[in-house]
N, C-alpha and C. Protein backbone atom coordinates (compact mmCIF):
# COMPACT_ATOMS: atom_id res chain seq x y z
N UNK A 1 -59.57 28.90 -33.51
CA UNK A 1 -58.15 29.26 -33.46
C UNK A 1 -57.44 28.67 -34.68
N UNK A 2 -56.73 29.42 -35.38
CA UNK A 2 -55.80 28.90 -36.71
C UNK A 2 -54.88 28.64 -36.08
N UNK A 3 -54.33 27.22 -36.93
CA UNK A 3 -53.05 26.85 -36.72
C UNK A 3 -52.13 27.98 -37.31
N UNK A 4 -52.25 28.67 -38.28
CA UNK A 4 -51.28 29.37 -38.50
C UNK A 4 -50.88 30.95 -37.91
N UNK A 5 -51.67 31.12 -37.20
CA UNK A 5 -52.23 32.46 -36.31
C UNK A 5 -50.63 32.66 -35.58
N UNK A 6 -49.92 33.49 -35.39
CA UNK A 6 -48.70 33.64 -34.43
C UNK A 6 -49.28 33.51 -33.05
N UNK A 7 -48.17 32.80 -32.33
CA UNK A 7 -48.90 32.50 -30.96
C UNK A 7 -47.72 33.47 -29.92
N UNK A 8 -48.67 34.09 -29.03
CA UNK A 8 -47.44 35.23 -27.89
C UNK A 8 -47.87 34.52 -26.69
N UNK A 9 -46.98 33.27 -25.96
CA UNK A 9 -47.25 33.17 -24.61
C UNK A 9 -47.46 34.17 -23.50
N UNK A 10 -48.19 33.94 -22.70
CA UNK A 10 -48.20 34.73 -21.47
C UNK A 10 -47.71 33.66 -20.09
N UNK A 11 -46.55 33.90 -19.60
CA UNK A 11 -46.49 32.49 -18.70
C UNK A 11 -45.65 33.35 -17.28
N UNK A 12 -46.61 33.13 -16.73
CA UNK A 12 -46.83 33.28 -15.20
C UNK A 12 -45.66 32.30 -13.96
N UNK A 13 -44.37 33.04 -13.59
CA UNK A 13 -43.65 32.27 -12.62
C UNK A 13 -44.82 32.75 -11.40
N UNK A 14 -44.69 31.26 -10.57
CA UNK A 14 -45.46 31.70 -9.39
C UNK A 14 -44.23 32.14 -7.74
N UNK A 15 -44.75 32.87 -7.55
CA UNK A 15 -43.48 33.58 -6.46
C UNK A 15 -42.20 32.47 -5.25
N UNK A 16 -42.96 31.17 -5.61
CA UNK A 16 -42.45 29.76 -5.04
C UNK A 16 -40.78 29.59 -5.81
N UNK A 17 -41.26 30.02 -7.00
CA UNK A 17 -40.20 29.69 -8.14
C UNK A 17 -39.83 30.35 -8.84
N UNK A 18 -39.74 31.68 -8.31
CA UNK A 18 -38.77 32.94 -9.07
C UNK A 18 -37.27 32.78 -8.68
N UNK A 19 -36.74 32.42 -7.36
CA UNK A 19 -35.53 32.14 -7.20
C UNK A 19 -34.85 30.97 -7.56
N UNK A 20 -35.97 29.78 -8.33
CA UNK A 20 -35.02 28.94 -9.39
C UNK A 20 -34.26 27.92 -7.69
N UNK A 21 -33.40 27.04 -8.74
CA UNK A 21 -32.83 26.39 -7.75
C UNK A 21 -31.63 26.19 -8.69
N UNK A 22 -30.12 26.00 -7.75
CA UNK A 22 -29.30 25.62 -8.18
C UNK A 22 -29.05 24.23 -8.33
N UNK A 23 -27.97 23.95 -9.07
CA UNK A 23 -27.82 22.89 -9.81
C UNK A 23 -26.15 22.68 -10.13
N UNK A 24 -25.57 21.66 -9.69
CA UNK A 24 -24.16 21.95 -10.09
C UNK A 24 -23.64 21.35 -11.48
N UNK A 25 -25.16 20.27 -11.48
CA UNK A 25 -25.25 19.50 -13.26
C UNK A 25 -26.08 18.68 -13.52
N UNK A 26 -26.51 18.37 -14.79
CA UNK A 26 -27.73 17.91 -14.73
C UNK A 26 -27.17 16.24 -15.34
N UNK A 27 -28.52 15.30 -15.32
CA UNK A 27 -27.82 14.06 -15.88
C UNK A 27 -29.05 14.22 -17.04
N UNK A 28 -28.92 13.75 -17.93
CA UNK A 28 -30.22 13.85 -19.31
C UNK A 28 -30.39 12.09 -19.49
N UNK A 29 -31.60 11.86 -19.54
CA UNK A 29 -31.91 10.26 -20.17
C UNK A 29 -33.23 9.98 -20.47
N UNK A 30 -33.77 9.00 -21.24
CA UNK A 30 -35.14 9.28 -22.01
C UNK A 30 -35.63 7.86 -21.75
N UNK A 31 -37.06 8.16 -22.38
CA UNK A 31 -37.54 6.51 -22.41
C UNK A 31 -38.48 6.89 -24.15
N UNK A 32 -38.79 6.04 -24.63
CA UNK A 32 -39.19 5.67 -25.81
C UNK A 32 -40.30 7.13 -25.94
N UNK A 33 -40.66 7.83 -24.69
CA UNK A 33 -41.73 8.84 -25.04
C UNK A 33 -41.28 10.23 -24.51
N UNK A 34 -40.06 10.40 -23.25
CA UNK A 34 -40.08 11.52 -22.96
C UNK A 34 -38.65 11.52 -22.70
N UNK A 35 -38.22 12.79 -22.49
CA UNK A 35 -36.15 13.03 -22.12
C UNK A 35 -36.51 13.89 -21.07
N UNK A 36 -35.94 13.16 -19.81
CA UNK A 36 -36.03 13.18 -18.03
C UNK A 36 -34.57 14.61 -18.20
N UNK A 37 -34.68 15.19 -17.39
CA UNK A 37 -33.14 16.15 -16.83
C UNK A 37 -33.47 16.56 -15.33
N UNK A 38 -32.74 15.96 -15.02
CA UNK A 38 -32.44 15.21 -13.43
C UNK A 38 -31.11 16.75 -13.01
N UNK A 39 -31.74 17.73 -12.76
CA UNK A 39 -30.93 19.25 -12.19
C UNK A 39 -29.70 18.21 -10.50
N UNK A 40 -29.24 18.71 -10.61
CA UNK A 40 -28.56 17.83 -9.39
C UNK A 40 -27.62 18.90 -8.33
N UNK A 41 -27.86 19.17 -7.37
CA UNK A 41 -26.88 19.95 -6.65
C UNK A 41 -25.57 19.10 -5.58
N UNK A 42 -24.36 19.31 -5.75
CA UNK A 42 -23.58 18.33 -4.80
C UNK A 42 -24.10 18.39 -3.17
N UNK A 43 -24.05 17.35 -2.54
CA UNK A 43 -24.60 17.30 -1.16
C UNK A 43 -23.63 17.65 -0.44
N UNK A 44 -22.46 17.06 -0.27
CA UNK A 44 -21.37 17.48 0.66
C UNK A 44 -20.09 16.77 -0.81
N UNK A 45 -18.60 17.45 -0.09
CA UNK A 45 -17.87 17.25 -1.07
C UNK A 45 -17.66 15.76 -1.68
N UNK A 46 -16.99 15.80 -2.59
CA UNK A 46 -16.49 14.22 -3.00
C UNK A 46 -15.49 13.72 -2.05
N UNK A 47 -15.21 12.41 -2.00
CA UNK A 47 -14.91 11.13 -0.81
C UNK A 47 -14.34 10.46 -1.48
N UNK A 48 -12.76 9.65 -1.13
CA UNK A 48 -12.86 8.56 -1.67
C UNK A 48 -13.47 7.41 -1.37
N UNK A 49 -13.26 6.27 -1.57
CA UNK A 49 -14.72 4.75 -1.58
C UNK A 49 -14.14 3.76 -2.22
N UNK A 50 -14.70 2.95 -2.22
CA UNK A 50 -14.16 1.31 -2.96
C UNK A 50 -15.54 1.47 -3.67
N UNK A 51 -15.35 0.46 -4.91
CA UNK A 51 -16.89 -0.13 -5.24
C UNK A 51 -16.84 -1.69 -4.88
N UNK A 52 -18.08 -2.09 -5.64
CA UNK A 52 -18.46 -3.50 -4.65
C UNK A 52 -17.14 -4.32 -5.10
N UNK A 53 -16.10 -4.25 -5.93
CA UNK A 53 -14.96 -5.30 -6.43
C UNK A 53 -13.67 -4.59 -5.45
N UNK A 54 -14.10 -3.54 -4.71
CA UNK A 54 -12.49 -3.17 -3.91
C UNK A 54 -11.81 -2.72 -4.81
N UNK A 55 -12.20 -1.50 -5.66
CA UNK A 55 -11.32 -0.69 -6.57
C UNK A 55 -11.67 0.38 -6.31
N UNK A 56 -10.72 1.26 -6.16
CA UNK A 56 -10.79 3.17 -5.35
C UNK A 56 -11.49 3.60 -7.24
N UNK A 57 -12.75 4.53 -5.70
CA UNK A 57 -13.57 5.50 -6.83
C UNK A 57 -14.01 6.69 -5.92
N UNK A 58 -14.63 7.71 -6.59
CA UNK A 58 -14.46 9.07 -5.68
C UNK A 58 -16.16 8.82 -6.01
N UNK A 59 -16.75 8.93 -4.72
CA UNK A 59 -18.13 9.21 -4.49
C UNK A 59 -18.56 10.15 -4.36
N UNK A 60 -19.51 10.92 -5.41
CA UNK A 60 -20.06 12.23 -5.50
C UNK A 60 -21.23 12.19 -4.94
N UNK A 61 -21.64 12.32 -3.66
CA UNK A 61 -22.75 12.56 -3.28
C UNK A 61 -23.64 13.51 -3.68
N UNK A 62 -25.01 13.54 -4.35
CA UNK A 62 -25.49 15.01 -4.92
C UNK A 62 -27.56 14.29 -5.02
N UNK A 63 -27.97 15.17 -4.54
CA UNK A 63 -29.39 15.06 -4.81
C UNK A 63 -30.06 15.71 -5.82
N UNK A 64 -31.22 15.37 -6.42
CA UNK A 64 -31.90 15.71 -7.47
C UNK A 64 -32.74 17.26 -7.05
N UNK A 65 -32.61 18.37 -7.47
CA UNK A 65 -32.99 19.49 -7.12
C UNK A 65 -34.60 20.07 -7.90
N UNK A 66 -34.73 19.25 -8.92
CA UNK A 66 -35.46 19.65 -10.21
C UNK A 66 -35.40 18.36 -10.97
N UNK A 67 -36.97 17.83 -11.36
CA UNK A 67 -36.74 16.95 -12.15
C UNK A 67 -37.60 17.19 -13.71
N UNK A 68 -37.03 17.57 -14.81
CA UNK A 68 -37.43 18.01 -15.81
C UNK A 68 -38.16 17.19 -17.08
N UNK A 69 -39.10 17.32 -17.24
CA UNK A 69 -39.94 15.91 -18.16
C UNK A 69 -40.36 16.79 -19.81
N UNK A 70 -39.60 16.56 -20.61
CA UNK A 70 -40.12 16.97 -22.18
C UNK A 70 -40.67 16.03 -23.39
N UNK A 71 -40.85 16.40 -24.31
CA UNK A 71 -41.74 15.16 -25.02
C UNK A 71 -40.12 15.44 -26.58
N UNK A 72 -40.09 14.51 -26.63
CA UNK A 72 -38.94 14.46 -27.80
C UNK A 72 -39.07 15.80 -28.79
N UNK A 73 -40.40 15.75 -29.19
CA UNK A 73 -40.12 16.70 -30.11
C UNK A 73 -39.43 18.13 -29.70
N UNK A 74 -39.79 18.19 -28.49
CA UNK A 74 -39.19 19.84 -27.79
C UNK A 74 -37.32 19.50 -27.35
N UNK A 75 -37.14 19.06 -27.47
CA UNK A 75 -35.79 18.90 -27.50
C UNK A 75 -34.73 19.22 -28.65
N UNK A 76 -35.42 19.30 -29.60
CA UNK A 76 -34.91 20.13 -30.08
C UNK A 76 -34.75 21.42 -30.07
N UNK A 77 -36.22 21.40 -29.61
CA UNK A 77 -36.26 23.41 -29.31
C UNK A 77 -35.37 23.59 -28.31
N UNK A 78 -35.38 22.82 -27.68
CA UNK A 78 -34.28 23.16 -26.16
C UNK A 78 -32.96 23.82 -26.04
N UNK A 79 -32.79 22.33 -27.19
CA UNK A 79 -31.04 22.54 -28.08
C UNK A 79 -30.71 24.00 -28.51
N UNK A 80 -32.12 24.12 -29.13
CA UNK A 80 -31.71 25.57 -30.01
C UNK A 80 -31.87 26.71 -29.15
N UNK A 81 -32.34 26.61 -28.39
CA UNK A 81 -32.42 27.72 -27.22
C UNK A 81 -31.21 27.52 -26.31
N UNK A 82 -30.67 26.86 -25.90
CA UNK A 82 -29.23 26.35 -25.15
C UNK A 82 -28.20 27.48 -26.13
N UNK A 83 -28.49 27.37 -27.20
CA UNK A 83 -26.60 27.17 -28.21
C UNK A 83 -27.28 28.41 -28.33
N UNK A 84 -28.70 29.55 -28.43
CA UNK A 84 -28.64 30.67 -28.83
C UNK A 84 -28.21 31.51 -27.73
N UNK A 85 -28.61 31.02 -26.51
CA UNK A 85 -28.38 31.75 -25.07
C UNK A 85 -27.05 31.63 -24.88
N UNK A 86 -26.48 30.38 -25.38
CA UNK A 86 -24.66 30.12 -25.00
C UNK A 86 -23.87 31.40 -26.09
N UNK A 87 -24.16 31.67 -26.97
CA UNK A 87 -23.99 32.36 -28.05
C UNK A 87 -24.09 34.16 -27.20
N UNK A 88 -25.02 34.48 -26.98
CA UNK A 88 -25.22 35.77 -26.41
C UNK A 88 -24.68 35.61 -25.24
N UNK A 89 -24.66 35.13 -24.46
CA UNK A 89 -23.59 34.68 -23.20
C UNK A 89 -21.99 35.02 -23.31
N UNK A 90 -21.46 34.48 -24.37
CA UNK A 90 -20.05 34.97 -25.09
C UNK A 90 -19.95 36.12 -25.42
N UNK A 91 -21.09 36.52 -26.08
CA UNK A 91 -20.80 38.23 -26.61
C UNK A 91 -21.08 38.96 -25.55
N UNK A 92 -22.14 39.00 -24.52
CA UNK A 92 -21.74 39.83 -23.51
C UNK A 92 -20.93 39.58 -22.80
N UNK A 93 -20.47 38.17 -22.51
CA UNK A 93 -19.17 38.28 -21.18
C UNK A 93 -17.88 38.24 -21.98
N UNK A 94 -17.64 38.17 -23.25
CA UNK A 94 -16.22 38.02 -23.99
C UNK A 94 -15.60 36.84 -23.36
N UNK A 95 -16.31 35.62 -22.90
CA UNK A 95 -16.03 34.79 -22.52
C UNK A 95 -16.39 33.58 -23.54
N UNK A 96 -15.44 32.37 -23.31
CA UNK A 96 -15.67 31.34 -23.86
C UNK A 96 -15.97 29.98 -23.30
N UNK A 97 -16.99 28.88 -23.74
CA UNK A 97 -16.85 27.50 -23.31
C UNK A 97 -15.46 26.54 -23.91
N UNK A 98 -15.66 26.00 -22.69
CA UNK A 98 -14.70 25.15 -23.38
C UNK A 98 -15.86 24.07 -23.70
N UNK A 99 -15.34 23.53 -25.09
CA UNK A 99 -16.22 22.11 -25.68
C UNK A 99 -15.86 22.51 -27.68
């Protein structure tokens, strides 16, 4: 096999995981070898709460739905696949992000 040969994936969803899972947001964080994305769906609504010093904070209850493991170098590809899909996203919905 040449490294320089064009490569055409063939990649197989298995019928477990065609309907995907929702996610209301993800949290992103790494360690010296890989960048974790922790998909998160809210559990029940937000609450208010004290923290441990007795100062009001709103507790978001939410569980991990998907836990996503990449190797640094693909994070970039990620990026660039994010901002090209966010990009065609606008032109078909004539919609905008805010950011």
């Amino acid at each position: 096999m040449s490294d320089d040969a064009p490569r055409q994936f063939e990649i197989d969803v298995p019928p477990e995981v065609v309907a995907g899972s929702y996610a209301d947001f993800a949290n992103v964080w790494h360690t010296p070898d890989v960048f974790v994305m922790d998909f998160v769906s809210l559990a029940r609504p937000p609450q208010a709460a004290t923290d441990a010093d007795g100062k009001p904070i709103t507790l978001v209850p939410g569980q991990v739905v998907q836990r996503v493991r990449i190797p640094p170098h693909q994070v970039f590809e990620l990026a660039k696949a994010l901002t090209q899909q966010l990009e065609f996203w606008e032109q078909e919905t004539g919609r905008r992000t805010s950011g």
